[in-house]
PDB file of N, CA and C in Angstrom:
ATOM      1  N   UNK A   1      -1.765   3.781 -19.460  1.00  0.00           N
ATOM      2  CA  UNK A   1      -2.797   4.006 -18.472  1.00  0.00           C
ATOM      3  C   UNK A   1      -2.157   3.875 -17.085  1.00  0.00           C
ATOM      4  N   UNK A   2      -2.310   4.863 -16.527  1.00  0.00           N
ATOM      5  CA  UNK A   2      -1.404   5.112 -15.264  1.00  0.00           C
ATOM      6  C   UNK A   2      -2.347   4.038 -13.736  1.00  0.00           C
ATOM      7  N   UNK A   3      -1.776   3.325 -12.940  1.00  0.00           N
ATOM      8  CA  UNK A   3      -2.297   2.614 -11.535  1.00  0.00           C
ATOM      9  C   UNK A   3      -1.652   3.407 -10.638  1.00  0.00           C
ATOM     10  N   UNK A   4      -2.842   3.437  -9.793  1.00  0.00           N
ATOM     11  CA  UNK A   4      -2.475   3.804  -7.878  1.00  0.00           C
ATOM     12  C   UNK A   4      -3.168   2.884  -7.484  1.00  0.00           C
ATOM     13  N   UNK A   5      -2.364   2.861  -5.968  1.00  0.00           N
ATOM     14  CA  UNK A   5      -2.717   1.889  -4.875  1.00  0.00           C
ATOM     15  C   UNK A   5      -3.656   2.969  -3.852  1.00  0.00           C
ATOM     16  N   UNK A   6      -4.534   2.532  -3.169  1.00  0.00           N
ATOM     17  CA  UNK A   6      -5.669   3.198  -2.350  1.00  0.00           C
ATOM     18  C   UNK A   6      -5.623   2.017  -1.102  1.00  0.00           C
ATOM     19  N   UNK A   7      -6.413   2.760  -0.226  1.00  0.00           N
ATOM     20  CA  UNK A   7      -6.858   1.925   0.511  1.00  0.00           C
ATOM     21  C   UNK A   7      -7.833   2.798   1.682  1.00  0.00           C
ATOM     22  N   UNK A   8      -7.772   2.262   3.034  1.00  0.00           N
ATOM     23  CA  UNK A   8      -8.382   2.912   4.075  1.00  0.00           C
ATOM     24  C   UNK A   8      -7.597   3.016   4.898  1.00  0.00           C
ATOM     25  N   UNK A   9      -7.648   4.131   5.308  1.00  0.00           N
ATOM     26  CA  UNK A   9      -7.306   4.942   6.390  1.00  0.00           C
ATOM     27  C   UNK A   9      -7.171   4.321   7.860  1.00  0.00           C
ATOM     28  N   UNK A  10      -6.425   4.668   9.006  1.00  0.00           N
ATOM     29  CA  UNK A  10      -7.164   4.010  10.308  1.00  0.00           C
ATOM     30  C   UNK A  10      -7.731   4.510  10.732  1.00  0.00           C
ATOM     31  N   UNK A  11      -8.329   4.102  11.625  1.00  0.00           N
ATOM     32  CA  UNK A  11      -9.926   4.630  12.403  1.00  0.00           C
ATOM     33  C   UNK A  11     -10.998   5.217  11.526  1.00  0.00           C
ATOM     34  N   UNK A  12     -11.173   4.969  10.480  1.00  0.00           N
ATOM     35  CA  UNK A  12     -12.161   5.258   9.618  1.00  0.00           C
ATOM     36  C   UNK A  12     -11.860   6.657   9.313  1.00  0.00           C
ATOM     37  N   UNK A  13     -10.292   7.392   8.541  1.00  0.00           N
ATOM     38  CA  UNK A  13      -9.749   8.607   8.654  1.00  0.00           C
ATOM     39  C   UNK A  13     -10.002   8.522   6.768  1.00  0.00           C
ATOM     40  N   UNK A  14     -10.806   7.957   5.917  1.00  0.00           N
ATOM     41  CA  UNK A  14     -11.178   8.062   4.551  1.00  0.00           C
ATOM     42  C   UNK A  14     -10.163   7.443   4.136  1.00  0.00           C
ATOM     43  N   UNK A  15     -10.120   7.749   2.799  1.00  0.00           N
ATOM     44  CA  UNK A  15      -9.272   6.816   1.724  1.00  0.00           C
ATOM     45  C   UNK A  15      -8.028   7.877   1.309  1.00  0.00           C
ATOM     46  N   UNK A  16      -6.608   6.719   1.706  1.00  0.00           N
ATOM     47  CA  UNK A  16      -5.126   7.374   1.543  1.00  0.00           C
ATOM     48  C   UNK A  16      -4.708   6.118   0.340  1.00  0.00           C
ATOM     49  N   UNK A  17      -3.838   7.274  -0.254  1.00  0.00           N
ATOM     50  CA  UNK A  17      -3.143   6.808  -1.664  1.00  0.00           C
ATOM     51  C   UNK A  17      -1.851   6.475  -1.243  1.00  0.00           C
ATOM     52  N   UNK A  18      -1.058   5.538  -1.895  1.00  0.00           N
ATOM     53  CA  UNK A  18       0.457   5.488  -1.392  1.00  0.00           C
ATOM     54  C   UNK A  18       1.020   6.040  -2.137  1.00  0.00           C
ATOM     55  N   UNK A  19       1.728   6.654  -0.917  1.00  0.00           N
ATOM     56  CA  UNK A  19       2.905   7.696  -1.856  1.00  0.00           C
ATOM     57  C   UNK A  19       4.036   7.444  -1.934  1.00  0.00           C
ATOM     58  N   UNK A  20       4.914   6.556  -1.543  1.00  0.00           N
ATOM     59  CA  UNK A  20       6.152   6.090  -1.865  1.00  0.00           C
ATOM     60  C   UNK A  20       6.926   5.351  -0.502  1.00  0.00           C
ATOM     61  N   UNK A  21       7.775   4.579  -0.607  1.00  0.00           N
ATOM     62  CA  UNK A  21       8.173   3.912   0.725  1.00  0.00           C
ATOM     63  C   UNK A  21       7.166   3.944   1.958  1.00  0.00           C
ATOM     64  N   UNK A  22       7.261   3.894   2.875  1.00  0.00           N
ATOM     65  CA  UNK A  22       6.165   3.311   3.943  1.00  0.00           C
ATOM     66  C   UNK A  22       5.224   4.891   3.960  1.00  0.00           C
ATOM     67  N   UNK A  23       5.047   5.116   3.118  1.00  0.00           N
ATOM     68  CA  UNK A  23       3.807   6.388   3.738  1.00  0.00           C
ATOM     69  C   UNK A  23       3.119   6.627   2.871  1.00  0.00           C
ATOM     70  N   UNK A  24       1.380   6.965   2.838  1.00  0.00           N
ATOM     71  CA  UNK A  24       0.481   6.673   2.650  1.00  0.00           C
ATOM     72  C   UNK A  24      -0.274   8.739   3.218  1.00  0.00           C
ATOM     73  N   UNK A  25      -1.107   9.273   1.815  1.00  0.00           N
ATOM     74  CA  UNK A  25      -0.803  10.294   1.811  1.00  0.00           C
ATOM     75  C   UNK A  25      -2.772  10.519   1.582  1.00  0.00           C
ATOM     76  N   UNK A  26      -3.256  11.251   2.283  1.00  0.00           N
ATOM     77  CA  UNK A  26      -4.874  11.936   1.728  1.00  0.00           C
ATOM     78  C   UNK A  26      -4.756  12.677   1.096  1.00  0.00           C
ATOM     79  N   UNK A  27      -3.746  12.859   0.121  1.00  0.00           N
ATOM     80  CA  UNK A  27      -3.812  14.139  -0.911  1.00  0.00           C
ATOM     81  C   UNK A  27      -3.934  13.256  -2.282  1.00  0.00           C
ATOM     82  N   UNK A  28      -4.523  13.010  -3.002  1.00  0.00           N
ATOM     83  CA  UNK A  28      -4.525  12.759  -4.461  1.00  0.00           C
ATOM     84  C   UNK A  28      -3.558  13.271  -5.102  1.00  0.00           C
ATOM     85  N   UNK A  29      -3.493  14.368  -5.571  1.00  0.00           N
ATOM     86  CA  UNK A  29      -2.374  14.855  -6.328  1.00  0.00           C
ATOM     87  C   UNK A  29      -1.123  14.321  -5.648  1.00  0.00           C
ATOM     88  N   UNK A  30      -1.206  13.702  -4.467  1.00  0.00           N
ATOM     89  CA  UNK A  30       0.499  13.228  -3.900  1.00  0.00           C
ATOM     90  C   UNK A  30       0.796  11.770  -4.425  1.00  0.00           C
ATOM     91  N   UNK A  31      -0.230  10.913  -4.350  1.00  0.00           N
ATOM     92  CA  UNK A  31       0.082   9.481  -4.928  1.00  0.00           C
ATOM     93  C   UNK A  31       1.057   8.730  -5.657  1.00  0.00           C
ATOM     94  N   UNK A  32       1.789   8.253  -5.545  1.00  0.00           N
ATOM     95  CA  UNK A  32       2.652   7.686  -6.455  1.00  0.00           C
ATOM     96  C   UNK A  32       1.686   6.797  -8.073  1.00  0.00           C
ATOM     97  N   UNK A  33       1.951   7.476  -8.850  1.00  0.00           N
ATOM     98  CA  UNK A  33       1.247   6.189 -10.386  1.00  0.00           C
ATOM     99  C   UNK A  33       2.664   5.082 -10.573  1.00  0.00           C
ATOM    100  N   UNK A  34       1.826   4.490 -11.135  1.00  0.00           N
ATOM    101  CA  UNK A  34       3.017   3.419 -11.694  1.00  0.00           C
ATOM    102  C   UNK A  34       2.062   3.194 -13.503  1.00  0.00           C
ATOM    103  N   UNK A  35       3.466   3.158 -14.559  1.00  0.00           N
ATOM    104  CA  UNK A  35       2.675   2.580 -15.838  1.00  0.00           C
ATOM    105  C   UNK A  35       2.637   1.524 -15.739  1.00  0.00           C
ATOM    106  N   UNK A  36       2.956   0.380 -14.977  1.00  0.00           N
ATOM    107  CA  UNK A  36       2.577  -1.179 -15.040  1.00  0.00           C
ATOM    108  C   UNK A  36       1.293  -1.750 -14.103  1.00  0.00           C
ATOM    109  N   UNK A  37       0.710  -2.123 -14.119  1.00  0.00           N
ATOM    110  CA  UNK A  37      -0.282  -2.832 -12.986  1.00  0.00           C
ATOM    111  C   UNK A  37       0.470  -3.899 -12.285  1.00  0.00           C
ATOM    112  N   UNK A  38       1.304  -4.697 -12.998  1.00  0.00           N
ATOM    113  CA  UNK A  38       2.198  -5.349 -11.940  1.00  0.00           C
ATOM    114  C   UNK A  38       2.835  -4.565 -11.022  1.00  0.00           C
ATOM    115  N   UNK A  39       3.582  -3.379 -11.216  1.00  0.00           N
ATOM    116  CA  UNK A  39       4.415  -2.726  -9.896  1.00  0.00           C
ATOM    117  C   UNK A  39       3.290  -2.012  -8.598  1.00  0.00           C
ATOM    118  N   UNK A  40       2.390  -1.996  -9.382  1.00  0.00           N
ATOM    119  CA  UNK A  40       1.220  -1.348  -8.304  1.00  0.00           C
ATOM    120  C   UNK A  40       0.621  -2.657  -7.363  1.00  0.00           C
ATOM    121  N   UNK A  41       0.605  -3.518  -7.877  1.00  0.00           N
ATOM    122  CA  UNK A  41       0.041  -5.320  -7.285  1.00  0.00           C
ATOM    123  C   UNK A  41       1.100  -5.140  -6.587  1.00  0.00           C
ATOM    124  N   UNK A  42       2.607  -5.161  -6.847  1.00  0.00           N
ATOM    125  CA  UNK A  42       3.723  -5.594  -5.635  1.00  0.00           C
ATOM    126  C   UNK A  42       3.462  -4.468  -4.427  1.00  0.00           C
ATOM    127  N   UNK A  43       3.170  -3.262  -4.898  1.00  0.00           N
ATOM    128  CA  UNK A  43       3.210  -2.543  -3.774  1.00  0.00           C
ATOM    129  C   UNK A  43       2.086  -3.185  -2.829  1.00  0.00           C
ATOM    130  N   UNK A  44       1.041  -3.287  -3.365  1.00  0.00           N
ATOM    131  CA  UNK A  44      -0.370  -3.616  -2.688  1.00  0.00           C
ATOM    132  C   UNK A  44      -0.062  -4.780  -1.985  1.00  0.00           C
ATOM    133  N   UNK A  45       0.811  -6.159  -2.366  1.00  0.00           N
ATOM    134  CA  UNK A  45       1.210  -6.982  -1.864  1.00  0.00           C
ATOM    135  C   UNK A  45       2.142  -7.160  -0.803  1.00  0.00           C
ATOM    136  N   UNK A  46       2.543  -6.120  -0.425  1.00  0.00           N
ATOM    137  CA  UNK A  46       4.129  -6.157   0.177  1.00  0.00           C
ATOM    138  C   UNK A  46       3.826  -6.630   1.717  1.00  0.00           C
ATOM    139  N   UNK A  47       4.870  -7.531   2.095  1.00  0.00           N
ATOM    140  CA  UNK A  47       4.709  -8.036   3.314  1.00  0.00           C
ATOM    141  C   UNK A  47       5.958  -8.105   4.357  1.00  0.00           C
ATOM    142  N   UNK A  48       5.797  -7.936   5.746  1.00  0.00           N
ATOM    143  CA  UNK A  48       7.017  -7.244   6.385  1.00  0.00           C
ATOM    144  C   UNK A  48       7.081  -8.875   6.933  1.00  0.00           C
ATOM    145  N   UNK A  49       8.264  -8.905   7.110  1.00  0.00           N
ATOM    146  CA  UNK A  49       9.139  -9.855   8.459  1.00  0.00           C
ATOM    147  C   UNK A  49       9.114  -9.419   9.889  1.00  0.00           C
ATOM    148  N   UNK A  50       9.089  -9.482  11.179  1.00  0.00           N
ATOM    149  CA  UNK A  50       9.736  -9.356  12.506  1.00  0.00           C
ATOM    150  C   UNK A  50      10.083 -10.541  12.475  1.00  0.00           C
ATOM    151  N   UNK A  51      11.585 -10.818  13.390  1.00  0.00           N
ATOM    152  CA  UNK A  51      11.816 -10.957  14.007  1.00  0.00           C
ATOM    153  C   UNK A  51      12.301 -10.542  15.732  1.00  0.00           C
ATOM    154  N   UNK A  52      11.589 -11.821  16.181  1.00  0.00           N
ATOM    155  CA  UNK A  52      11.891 -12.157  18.121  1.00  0.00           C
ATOM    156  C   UNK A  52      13.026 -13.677  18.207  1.00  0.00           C
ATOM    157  N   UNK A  53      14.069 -13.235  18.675  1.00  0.00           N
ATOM    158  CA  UNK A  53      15.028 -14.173  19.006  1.00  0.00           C
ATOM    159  C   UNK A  53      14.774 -15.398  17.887  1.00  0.00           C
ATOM    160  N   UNK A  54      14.711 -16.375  18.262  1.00  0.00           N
ATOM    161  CA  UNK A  54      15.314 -17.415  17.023  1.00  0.00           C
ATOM    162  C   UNK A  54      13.668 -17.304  15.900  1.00  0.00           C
ATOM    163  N   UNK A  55      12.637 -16.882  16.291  1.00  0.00           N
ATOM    164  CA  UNK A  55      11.563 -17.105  15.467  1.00  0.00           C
ATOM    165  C   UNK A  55      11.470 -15.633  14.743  1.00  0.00           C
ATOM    166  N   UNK A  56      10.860 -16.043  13.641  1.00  0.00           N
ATOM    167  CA  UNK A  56       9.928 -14.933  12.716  1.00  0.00           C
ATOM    168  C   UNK A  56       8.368 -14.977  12.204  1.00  0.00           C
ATOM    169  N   UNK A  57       8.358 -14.402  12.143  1.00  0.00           N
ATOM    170  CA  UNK A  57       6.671 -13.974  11.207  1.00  0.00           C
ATOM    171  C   UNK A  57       6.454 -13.071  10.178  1.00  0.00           C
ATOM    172  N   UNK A  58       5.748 -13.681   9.092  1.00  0.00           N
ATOM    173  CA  UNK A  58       5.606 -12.469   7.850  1.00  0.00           C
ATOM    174  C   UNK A  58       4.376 -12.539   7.969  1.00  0.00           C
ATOM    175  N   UNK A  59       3.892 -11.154   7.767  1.00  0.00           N
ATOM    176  CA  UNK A  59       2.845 -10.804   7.618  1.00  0.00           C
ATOM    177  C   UNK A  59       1.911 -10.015   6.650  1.00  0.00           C
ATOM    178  N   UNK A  60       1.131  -9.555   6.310  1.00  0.00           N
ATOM    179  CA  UNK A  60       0.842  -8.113   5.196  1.00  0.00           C
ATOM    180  C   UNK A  60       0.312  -7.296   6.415  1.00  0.00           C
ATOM    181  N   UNK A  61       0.669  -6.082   6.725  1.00  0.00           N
ATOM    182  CA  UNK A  61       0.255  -5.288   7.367  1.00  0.00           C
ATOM    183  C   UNK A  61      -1.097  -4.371   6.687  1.00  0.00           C
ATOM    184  N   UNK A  62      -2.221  -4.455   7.581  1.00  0.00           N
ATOM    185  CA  UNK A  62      -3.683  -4.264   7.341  1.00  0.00           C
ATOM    186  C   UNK A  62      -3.717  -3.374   6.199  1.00  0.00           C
ATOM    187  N   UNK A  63      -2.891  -2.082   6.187  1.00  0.00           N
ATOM    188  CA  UNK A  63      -3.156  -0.917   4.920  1.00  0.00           C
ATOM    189  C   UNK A  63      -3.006  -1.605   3.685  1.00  0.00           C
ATOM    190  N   UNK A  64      -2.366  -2.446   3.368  1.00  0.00           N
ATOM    191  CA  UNK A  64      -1.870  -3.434   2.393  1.00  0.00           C
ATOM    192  C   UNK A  64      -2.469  -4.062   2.240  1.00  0.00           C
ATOM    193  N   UNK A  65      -2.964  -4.957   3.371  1.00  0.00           N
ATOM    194  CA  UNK A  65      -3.844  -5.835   2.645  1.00  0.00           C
ATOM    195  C   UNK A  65      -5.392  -5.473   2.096  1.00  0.00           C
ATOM    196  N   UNK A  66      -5.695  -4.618   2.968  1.00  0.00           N
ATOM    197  CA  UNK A  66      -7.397  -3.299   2.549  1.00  0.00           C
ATOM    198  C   UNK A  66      -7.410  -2.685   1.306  1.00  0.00           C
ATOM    199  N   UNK A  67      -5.951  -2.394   0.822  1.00  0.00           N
ATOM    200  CA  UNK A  67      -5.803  -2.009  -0.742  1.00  0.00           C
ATOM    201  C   UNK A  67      -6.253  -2.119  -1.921  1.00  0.00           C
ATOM    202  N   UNK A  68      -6.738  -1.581  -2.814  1.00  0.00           N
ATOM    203  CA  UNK A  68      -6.511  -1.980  -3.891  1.00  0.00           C
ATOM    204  C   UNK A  68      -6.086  -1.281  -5.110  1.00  0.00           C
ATOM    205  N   UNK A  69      -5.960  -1.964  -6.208  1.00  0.00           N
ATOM    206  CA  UNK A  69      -5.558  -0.935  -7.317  1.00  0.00           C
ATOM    207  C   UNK A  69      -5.948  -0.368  -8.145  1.00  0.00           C
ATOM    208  N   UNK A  70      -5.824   0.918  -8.609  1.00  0.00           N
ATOM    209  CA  UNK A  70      -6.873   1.632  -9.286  1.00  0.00           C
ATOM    210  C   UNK A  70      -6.309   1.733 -10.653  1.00  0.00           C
ATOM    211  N   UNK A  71      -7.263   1.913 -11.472  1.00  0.00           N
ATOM    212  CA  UNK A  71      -6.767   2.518 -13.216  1.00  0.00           C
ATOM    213  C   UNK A  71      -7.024   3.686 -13.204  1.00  0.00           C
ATOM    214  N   UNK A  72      -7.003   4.794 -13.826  1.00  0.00           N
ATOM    215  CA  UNK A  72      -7.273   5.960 -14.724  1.00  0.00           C
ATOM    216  C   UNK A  72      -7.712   5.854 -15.990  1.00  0.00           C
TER     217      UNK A  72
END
């Protein structure tokens, strides 16, 4: 049973599927599936670092965290 990751759009632009490394696609047929529900959770989970001079911050950036995961 195949998972995608979904979420919302910005500015209220509808619901984008992730399609692979940082980009996020309104086409359905473009979506990346995964056969595990765990690899679809890591994507949905993924959280960036910045660093500014000696400090950092991790964060989940909003598309990520608005996500969720779908079955078929």
């Amino acid at each position: 049973m195949p998972y995608h990751v979904k979420s919302t759009g910005a500015m209220g632009t509808g619901v984008v599927y992730y399609e692979g490394g940082d980009s996020w696609t309104q086409t359905y047929a473009n979506r990346k599936q995964f056969s595990a529900q765990a690899d679809a959770n890591a994507v949905k989970n993924t959280q960036v670092t910045r660093t500014l001079g000696p400090k950092s911050h991790t964060y989940t950036p909003d598309i990520y965290a608005n996500s969720t995961v779908v079955t078929e």
